[in-house]
C-alpha atoms as a PDB file:
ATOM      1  CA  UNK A   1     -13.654 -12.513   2.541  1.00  0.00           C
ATOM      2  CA  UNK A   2     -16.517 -10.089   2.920  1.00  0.00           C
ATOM      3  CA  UNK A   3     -16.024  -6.012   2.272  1.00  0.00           C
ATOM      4  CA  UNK A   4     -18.295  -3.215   1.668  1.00  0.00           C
ATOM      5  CA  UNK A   5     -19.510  -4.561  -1.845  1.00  0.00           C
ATOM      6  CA  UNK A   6     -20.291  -7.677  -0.371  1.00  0.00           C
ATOM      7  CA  UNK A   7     -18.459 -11.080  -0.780  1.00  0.00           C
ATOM      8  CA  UNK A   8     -15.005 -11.968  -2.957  1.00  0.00           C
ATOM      9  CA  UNK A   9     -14.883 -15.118  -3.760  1.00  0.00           C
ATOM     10  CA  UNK A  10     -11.296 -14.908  -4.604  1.00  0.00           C
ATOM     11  CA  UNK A  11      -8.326 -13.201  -3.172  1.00  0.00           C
ATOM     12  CA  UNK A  12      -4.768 -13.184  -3.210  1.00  0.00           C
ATOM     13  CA  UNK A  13      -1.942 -12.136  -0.634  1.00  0.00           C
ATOM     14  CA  UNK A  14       0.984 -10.941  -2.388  1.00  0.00           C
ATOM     15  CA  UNK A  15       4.571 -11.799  -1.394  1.00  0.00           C
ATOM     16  CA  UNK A  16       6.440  -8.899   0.364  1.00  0.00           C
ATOM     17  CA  UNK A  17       5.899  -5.971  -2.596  1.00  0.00           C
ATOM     18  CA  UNK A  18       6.783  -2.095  -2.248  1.00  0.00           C
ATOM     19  CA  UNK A  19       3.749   0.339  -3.291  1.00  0.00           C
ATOM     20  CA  UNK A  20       5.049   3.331  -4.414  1.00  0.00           C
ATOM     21  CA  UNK A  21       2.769   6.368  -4.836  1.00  0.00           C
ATOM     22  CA  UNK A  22       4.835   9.205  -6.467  1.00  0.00           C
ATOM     23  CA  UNK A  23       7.601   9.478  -4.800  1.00  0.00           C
ATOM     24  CA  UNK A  24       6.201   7.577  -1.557  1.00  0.00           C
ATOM     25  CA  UNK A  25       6.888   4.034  -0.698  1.00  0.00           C
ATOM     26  CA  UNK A  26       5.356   1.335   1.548  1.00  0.00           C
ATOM     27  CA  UNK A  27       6.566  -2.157   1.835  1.00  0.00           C
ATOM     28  CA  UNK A  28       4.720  -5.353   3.000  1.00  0.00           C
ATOM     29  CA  UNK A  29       2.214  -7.675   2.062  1.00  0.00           C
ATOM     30  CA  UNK A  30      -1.038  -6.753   0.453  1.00  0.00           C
ATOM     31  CA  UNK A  31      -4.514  -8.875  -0.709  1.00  0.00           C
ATOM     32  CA  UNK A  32      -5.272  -8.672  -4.108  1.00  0.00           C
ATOM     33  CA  UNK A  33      -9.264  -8.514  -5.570  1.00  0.00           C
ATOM     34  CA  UNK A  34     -11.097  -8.971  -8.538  1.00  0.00           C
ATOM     35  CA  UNK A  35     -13.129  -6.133  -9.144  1.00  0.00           C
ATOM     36  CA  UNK A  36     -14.683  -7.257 -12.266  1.00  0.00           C
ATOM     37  CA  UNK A  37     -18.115  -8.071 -10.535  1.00  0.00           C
ATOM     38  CA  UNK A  38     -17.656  -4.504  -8.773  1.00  0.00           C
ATOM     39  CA  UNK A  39     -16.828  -2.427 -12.136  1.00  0.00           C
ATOM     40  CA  UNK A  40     -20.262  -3.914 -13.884  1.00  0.00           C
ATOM     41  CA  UNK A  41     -22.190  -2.931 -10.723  1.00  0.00           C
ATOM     42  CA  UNK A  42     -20.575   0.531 -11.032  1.00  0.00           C
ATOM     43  CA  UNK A  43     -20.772   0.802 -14.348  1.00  0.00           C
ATOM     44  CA  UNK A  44     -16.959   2.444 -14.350  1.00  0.00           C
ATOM     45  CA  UNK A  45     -13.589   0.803 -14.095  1.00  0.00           C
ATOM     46  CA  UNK A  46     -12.154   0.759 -10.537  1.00  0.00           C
ATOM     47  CA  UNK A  47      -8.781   0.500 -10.441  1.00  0.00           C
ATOM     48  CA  UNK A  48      -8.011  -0.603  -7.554  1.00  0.00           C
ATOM     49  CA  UNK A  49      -8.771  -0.385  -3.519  1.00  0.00           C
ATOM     50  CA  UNK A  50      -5.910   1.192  -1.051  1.00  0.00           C
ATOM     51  CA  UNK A  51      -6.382  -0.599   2.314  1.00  0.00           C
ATOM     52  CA  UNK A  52      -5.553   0.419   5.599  1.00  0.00           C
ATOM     53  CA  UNK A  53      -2.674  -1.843   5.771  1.00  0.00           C
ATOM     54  CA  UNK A  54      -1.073   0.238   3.124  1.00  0.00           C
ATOM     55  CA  UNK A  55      -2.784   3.542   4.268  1.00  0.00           C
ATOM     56  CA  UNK A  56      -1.282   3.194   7.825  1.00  0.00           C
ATOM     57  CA  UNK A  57       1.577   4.516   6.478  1.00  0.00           C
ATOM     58  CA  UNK A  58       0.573   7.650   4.992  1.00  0.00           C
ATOM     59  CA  UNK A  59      -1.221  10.880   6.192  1.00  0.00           C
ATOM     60  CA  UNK A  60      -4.375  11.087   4.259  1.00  0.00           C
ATOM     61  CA  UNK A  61      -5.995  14.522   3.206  1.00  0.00           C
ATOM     62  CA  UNK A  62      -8.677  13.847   1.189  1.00  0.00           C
ATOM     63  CA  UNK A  63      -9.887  17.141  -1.043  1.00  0.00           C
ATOM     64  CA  UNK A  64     -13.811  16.362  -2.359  1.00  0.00           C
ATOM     65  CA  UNK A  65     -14.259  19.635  -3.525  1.00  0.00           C
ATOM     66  CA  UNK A  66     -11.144  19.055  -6.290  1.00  0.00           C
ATOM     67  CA  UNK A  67     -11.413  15.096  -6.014  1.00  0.00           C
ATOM     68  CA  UNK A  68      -8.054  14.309  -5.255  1.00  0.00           C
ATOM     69  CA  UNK A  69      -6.135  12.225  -2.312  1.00  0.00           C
ATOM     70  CA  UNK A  70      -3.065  13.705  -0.679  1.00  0.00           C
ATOM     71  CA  UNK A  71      -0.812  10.841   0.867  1.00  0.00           C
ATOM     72  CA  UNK A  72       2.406  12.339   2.904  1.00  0.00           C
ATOM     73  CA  UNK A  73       4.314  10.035   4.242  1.00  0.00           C
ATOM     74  CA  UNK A  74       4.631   9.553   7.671  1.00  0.00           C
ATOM     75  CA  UNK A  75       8.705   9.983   7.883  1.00  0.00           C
ATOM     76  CA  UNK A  76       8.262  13.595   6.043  1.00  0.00           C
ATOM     77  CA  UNK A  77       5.713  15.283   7.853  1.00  0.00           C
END
């Protein structure tokens, strides 16, 4: 699989999992990466990459001036 930081050499698709971001949920299947190779590039620890799959389900405000990431979910707006 390629993505913006070039190729991963392994990945993973979860079974059927619930993400839950505060009190948000989304349920389904997700792919799983090793970031390793990514974090020494970086020089920084990235936790982790929210796809679209998962972001689909959400409203996304994203606030660069204050660096944060507003998800509402889309039952509650």
């Amino acid at each position: 699989m390629r993505g913006v930081s070039g190729l991963a050499r392994e990945t993973l698709t979860t079974g059927r999992v619930m993400l839950t971001v505060g009190n948000l949920v989304a349920r389904g299947k997700f792919l799983a990466v090793n970031l390793d190779e990514q974090n020494k590039r970086q020089g920084t620890e990235i936790g982790g990459v929210i796809g679209l799959d998962a972001l689909r389900h959400f409203d996304v405000t994203i606030d660069y001036t204050n660096g944060l990431l507003r998800l509402d979910h889309e039952g509650r707006r």
